[in-house]
PDB file of N, CA and C in Angstrom:
ATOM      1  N   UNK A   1     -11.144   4.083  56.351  1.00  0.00           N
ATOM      2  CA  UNK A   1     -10.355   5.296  56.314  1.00  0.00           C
ATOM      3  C   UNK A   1     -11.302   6.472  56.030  1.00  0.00           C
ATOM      4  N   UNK A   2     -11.407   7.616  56.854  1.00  0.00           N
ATOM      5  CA  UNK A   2     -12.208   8.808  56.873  1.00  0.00           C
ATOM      6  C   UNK A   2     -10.993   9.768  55.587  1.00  0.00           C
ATOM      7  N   UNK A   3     -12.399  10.601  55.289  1.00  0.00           N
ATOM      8  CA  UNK A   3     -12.120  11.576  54.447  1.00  0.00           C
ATOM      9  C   UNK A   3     -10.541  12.024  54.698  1.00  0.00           C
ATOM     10  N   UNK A   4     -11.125  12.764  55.839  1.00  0.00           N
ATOM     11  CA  UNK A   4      -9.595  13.431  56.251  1.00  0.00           C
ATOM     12  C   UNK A   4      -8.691  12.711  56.597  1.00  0.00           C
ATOM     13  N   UNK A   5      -8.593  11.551  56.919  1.00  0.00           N
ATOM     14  CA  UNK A   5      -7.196  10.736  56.826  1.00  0.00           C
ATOM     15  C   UNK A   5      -6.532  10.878  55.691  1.00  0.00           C
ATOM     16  N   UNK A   6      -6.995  10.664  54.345  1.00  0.00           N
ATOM     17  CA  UNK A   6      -7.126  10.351  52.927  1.00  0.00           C
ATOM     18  C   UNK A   6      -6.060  11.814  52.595  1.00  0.00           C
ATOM     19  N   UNK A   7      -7.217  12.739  52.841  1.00  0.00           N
ATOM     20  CA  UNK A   7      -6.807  14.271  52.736  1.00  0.00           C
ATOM     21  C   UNK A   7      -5.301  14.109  53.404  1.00  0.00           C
ATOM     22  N   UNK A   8      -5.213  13.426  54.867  1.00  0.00           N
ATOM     23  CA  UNK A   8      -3.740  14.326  55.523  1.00  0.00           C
ATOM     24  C   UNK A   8      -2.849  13.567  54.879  1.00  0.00           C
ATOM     25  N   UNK A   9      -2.588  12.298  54.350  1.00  0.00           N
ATOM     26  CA  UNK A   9      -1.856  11.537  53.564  1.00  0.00           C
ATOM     27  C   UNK A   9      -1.670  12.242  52.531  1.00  0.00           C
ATOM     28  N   UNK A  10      -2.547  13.001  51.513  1.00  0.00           N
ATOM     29  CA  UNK A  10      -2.038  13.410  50.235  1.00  0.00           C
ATOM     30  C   UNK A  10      -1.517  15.192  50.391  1.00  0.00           C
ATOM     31  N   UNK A  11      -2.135  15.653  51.375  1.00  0.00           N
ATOM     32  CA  UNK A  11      -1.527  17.198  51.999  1.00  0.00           C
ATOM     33  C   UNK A  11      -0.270  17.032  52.670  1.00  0.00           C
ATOM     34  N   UNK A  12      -0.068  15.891  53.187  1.00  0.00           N
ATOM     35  CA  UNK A  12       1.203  15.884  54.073  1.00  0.00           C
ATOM     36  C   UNK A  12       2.193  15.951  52.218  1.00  0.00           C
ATOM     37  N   UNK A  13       2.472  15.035  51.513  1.00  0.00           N
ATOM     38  CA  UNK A  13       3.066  15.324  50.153  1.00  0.00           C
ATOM     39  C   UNK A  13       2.808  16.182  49.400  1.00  0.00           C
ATOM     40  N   UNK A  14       1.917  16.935  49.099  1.00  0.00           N
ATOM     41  CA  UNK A  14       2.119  18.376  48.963  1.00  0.00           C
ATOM     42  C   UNK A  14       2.653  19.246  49.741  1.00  0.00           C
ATOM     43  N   UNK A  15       2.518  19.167  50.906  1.00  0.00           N
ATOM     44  CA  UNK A  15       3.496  19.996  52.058  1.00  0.00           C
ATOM     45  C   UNK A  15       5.047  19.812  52.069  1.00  0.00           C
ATOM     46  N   UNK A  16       5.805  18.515  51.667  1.00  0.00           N
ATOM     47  CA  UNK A  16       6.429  18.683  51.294  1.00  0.00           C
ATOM     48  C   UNK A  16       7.473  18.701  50.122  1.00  0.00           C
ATOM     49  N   UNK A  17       6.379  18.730  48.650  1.00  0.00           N
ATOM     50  CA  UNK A  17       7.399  19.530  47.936  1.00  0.00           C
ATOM     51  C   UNK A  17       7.142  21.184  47.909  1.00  0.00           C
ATOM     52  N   UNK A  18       5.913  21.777  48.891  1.00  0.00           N
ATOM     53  CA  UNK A  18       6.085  22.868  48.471  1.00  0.00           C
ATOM     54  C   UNK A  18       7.070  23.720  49.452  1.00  0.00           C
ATOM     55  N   UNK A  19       7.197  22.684  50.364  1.00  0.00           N
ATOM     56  CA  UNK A  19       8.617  23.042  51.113  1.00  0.00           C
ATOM     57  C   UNK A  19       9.903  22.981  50.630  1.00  0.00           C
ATOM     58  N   UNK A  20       9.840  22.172  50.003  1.00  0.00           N
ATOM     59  CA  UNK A  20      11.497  21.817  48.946  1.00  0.00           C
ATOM     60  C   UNK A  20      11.252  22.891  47.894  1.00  0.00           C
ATOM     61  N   UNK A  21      10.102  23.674  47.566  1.00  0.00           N
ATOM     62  CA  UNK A  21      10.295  24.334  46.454  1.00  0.00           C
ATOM     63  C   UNK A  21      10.290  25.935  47.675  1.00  0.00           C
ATOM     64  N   UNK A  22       9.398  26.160  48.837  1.00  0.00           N
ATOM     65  CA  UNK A  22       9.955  27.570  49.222  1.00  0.00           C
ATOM     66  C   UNK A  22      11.645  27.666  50.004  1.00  0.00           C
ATOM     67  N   UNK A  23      12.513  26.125  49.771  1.00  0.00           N
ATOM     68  CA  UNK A  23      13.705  26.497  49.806  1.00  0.00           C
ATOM     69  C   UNK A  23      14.868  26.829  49.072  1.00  0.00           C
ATOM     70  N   UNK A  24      13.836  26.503  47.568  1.00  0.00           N
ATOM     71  CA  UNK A  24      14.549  26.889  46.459  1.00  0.00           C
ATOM     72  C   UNK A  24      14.782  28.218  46.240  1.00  0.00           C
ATOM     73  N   UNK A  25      15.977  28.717  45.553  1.00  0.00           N
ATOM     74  CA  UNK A  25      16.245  30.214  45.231  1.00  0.00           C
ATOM     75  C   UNK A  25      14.728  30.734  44.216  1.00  0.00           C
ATOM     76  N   UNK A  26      14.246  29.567  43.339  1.00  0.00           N
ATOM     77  CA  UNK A  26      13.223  30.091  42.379  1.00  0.00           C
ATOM     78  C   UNK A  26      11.983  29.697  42.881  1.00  0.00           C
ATOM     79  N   UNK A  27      11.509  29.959  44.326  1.00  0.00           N
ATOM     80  CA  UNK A  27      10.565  29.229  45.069  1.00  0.00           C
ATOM     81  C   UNK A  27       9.523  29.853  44.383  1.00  0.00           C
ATOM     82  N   UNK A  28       7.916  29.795  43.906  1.00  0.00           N
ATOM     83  CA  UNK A  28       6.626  30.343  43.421  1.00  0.00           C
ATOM     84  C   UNK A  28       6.287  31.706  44.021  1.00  0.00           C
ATOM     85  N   UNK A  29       5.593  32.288  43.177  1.00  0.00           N
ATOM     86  CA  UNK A  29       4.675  33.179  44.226  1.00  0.00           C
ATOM     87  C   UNK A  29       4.031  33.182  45.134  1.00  0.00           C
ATOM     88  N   UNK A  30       4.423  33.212  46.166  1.00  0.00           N
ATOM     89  CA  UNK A  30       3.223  32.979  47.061  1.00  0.00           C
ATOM     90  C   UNK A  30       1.894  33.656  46.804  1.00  0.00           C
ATOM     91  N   UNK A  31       1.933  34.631  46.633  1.00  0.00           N
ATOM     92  CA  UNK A  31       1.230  35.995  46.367  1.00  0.00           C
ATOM     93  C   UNK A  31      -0.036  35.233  45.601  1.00  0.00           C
ATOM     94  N   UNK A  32       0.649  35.349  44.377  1.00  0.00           N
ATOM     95  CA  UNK A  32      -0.230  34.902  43.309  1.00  0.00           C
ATOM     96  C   UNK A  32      -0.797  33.923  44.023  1.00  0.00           C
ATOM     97  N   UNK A  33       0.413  32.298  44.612  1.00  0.00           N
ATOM     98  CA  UNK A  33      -0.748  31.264  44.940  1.00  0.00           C
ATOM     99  C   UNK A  33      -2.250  31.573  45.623  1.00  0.00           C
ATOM    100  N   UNK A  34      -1.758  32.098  47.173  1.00  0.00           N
ATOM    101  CA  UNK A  34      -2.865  32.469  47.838  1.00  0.00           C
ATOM    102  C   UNK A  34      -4.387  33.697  47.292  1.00  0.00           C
ATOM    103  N   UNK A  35      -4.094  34.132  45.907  1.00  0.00           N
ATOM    104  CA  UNK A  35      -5.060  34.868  44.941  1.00  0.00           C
ATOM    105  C   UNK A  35      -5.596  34.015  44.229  1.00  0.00           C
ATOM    106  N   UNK A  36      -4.799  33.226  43.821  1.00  0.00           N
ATOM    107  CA  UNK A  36      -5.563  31.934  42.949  1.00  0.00           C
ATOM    108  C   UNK A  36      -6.419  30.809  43.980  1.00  0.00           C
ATOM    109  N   UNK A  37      -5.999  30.222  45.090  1.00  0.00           N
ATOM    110  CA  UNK A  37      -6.373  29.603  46.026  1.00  0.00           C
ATOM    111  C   UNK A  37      -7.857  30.507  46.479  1.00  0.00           C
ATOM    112  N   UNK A  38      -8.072  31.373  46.492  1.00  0.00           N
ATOM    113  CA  UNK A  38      -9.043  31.823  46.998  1.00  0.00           C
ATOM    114  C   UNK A  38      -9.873  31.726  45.619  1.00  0.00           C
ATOM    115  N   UNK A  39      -9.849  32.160  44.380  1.00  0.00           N
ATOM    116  CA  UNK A  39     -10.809  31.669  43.581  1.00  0.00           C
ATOM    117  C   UNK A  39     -10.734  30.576  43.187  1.00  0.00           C
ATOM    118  N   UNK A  40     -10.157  29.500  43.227  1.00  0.00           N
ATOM    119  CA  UNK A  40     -10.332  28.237  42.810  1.00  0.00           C
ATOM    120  C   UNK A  40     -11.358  27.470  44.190  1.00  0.00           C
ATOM    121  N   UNK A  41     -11.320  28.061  45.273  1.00  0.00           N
ATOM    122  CA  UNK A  41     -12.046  27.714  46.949  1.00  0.00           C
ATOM    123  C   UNK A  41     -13.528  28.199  46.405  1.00  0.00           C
ATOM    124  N   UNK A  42     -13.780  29.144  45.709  1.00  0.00           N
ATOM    125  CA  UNK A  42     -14.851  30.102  45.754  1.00  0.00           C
ATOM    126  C   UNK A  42     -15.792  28.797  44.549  1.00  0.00           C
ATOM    127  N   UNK A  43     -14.770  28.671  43.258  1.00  0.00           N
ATOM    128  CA  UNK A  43     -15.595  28.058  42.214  1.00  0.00           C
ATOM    129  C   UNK A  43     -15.840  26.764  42.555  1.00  0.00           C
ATOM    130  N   UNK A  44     -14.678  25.637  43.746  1.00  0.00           N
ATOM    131  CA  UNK A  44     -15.086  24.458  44.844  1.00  0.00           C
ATOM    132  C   UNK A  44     -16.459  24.583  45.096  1.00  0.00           C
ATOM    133  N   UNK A  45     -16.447  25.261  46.061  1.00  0.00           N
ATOM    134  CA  UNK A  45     -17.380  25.478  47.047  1.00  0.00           C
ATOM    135  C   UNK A  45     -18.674  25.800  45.698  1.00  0.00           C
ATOM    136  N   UNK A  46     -18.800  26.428  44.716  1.00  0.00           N
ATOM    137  CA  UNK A  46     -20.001  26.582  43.998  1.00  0.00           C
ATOM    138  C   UNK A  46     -20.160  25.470  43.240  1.00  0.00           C
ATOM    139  N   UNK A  47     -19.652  24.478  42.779  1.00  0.00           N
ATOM    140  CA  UNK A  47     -19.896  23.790  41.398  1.00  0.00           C
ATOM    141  C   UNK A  47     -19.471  21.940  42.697  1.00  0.00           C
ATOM    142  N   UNK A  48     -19.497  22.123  43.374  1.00  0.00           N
ATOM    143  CA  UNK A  48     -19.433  20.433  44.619  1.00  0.00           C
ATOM    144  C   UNK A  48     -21.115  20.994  44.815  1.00  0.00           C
ATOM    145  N   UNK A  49     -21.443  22.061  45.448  1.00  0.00           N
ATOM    146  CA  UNK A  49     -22.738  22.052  45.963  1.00  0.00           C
ATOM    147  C   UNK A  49     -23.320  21.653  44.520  1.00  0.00           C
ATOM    148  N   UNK A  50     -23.553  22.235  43.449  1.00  0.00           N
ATOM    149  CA  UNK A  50     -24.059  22.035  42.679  1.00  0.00           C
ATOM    150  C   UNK A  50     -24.606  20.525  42.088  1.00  0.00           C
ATOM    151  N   UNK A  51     -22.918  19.845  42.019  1.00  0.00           N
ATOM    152  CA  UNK A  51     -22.660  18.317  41.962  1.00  0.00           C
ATOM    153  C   UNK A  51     -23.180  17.491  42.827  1.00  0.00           C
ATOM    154  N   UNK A  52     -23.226  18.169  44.273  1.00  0.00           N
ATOM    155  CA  UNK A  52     -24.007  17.626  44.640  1.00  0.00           C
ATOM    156  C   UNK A  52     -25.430  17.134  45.317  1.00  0.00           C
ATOM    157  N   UNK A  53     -26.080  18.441  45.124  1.00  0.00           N
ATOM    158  CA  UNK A  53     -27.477  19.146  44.256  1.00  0.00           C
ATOM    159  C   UNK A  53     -28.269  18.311  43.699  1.00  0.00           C
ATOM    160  N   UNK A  54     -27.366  18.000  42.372  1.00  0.00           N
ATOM    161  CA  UNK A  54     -28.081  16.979  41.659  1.00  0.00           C
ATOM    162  C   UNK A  54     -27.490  15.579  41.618  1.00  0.00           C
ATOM    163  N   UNK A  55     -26.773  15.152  42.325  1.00  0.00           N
ATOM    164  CA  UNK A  55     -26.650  13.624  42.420  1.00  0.00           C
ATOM    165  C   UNK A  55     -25.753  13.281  41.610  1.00  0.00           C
ATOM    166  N   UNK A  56     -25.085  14.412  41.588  1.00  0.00           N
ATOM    167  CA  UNK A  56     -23.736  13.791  40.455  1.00  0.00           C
ATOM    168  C   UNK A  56     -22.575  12.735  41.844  1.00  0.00           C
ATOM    169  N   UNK A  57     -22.621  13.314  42.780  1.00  0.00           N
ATOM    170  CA  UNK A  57     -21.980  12.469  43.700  1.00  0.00           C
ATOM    171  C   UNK A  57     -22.472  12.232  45.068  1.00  0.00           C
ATOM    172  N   UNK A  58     -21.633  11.774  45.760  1.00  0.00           N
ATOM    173  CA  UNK A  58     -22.391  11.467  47.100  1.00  0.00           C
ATOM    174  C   UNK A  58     -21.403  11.137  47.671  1.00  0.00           C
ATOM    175  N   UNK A  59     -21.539  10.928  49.260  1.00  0.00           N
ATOM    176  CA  UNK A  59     -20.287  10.874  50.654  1.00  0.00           C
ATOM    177  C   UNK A  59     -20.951  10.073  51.605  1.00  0.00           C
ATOM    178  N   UNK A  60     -20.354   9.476  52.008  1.00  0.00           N
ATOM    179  CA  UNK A  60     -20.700   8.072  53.207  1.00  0.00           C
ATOM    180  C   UNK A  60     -20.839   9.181  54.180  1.00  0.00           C
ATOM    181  N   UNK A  61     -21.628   9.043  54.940  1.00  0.00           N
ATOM    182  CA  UNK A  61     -22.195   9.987  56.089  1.00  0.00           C
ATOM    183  C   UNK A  61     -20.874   9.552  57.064  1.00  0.00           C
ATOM    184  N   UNK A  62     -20.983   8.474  57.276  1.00  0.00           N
ATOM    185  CA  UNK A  62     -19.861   7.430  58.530  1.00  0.00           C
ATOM    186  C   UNK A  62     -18.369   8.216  58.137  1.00  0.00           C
ATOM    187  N   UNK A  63     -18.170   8.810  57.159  1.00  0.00           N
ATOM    188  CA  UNK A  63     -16.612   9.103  56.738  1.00  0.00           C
ATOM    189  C   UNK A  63     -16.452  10.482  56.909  1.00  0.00           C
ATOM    190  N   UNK A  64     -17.104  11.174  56.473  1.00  0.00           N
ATOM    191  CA  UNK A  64     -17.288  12.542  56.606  1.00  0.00           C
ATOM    192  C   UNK A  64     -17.072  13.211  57.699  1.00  0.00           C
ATOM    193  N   UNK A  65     -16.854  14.577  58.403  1.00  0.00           N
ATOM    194  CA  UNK A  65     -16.576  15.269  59.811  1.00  0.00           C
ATOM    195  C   UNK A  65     -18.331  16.098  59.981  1.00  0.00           C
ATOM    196  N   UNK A  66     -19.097  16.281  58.943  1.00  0.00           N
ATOM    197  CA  UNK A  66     -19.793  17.111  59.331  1.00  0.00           C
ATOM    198  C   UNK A  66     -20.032  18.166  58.691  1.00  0.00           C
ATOM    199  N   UNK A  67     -18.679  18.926  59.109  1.00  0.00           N
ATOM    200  CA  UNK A  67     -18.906  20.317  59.141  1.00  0.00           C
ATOM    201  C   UNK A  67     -18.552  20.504  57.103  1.00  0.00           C
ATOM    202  N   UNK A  68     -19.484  21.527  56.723  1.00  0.00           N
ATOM    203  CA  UNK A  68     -19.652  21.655  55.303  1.00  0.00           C
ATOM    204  C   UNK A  68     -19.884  23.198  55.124  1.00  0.00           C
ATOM    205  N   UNK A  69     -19.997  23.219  53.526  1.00  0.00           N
ATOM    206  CA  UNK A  69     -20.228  24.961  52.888  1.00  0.00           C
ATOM    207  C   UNK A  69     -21.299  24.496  52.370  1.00  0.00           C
ATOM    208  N   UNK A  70     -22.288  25.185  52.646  1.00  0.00           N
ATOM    209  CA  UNK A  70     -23.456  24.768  51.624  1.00  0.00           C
ATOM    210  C   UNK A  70     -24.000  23.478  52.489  1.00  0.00           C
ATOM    211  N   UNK A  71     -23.930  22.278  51.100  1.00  0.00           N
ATOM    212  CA  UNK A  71     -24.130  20.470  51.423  1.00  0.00           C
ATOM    213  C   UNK A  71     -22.290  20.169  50.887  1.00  0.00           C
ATOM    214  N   UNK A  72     -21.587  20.715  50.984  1.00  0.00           N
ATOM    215  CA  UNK A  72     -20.235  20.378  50.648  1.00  0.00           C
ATOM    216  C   UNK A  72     -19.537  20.076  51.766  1.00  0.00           C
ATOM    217  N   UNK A  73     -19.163  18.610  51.747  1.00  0.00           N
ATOM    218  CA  UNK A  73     -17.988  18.723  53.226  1.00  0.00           C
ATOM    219  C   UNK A  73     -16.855  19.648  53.359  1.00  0.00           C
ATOM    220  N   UNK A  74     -16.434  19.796  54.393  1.00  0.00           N
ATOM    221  CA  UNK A  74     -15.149  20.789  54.092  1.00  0.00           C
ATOM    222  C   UNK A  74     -14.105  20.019  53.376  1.00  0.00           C
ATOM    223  N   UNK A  75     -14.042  18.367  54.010  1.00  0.00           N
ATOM    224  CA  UNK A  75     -13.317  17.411  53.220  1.00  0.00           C
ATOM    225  C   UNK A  75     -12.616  17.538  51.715  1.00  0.00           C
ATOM    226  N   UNK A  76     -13.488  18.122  50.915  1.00  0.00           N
ATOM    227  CA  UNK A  76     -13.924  17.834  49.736  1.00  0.00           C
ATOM    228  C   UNK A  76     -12.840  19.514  49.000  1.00  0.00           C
ATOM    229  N   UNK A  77     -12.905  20.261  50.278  1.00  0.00           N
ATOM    230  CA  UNK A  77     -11.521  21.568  49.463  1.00  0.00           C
ATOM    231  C   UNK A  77     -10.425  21.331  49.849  1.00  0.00           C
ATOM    232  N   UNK A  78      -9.628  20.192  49.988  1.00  0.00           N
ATOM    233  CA  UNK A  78      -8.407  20.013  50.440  1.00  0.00           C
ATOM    234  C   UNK A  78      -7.554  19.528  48.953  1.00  0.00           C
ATOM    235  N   UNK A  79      -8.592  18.975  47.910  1.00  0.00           N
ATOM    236  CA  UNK A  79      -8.196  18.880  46.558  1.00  0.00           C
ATOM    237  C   UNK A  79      -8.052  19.924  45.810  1.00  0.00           C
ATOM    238  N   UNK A  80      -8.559  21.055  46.048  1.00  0.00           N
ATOM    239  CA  UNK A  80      -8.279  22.282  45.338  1.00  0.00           C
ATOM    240  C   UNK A  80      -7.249  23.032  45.814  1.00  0.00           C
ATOM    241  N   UNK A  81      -7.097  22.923  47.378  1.00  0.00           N
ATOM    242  CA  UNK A  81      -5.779  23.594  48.108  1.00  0.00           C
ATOM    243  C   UNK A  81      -4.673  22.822  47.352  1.00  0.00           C
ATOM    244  N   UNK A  82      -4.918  21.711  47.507  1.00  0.00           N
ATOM    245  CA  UNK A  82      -3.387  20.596  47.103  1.00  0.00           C
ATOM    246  C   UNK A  82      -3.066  20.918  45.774  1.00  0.00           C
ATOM    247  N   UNK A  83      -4.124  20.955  44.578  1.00  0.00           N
ATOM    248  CA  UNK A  83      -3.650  21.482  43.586  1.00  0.00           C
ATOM    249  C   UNK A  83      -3.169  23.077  42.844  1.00  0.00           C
ATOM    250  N   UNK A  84      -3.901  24.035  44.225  1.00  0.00           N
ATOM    251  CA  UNK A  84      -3.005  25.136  43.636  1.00  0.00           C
ATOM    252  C   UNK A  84      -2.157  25.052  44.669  1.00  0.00           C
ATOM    253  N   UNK A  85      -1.715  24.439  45.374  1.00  0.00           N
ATOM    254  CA  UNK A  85      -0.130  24.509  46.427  1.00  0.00           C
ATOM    255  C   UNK A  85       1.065  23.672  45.428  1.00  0.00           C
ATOM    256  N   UNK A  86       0.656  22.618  44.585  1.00  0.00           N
ATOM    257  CA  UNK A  86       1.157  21.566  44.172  1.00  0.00           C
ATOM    258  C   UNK A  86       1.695  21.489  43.472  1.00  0.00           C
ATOM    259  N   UNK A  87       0.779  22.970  42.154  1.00  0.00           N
ATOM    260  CA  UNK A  87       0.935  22.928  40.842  1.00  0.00           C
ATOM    261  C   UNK A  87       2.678  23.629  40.759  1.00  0.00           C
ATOM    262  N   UNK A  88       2.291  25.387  41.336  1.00  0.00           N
ATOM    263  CA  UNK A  88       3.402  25.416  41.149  1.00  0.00           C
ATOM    264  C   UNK A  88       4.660  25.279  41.651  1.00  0.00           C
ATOM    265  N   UNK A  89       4.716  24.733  43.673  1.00  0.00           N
ATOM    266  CA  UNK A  89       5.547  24.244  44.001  1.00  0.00           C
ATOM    267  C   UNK A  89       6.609  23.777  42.474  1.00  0.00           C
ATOM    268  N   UNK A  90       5.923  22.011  42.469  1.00  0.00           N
ATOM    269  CA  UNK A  90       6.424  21.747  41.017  1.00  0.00           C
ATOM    270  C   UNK A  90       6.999  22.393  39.799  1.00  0.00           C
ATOM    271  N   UNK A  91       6.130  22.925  39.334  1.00  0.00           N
ATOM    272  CA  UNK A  91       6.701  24.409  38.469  1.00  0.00           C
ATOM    273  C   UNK A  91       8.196  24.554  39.114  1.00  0.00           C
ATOM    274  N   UNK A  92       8.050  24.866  40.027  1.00  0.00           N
ATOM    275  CA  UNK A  92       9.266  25.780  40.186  1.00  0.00           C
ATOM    276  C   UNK A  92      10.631  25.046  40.017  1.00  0.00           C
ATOM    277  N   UNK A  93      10.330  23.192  40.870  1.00  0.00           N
ATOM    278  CA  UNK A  93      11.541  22.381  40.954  1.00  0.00           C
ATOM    279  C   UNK A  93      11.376  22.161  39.948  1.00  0.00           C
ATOM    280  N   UNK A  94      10.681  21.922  38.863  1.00  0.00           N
ATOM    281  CA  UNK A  94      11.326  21.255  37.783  1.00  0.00           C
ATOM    282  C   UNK A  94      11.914  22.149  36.456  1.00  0.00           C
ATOM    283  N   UNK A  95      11.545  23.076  37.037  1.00  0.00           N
ATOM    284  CA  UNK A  95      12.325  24.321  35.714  1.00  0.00           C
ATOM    285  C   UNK A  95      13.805  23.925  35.353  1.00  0.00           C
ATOM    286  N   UNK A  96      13.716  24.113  34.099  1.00  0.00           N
ATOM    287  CA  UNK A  96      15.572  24.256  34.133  1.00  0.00           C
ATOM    288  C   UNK A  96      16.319  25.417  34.955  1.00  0.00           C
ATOM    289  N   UNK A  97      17.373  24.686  34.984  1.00  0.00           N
ATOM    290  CA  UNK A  97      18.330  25.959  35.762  1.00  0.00           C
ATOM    291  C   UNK A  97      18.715  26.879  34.383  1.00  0.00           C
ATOM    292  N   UNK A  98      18.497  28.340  34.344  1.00  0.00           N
ATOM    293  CA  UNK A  98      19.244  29.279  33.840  1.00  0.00           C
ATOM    294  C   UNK A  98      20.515  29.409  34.235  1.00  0.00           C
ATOM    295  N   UNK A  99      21.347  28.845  34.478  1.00  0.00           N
ATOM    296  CA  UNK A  99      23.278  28.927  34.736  1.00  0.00           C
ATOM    297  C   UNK A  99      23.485  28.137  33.394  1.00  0.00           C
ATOM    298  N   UNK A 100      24.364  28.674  32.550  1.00  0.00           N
ATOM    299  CA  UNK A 100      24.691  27.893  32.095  1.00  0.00           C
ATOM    300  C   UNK A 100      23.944  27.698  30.436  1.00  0.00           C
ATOM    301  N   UNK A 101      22.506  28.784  30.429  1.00  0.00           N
ATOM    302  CA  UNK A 101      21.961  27.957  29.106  1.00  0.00           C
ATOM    303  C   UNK A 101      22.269  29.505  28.744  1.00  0.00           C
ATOM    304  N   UNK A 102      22.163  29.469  27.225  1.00  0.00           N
ATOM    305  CA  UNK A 102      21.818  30.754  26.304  1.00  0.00           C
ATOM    306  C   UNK A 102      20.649  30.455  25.625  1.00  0.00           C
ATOM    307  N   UNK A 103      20.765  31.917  25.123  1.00  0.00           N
ATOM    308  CA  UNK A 103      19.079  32.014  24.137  1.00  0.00           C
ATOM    309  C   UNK A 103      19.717  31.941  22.961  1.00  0.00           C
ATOM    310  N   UNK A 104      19.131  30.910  22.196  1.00  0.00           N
ATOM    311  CA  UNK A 104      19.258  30.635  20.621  1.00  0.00           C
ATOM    312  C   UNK A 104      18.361  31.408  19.800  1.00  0.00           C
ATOM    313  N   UNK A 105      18.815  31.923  19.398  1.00  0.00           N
ATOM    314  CA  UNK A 105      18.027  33.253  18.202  1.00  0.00           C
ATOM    315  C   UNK A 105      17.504  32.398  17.142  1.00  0.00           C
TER     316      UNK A 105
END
């Protein structure tokens, strides 16, 4: 199984709860996500090269596509997309519903 198989298996389930959450009335920011997504891509892309720089990890050549940032596969930012798409999708479905509660003083 190649990288990106791996990747479309665990993006395809992030894709859809963050679909069940942009059909929710309390769906996330997008806004914010795609501001955060871009620096969490930026500090990826600096601290994988780094990691893998010095031999903190390594990638089967045979699995990999190639194409990279730096020595970083592209493979390798689909874990940072998934977790800021993921985080607050979630957030959002699992909030309580405000119908119904009061504020206890």
């Amino acid at each position: 199984m190649t990288y990106w198989t791996l990747n479309a298996i665990f993006l395809a389930v992030v894709a859809l709860v963050a679909l069940a959450a942009a059909l929710r009335s309390r769906a996330p920011r997008w806004s914010a996500v795609g501001v955060t997504a871009v620096v969490l891509l930026v500090m990826t892309a600096v601290f994988d090269n780094v990691m893998i720089a010095v031999g903190l990890v390594g990638y089967d050549e045979t699995l990999i596509s190639g194409a990279s940032i730096g020595i970083a596969p592209l493979e390798d930012f689909a874990y940072a997309i998934a977790a800021v798409v993921l985080l607050p999708s979630l957030w959002s479905l699992l909030a309580p519903s405000k119908k119904g509660t009061t504020d206890a003083a």
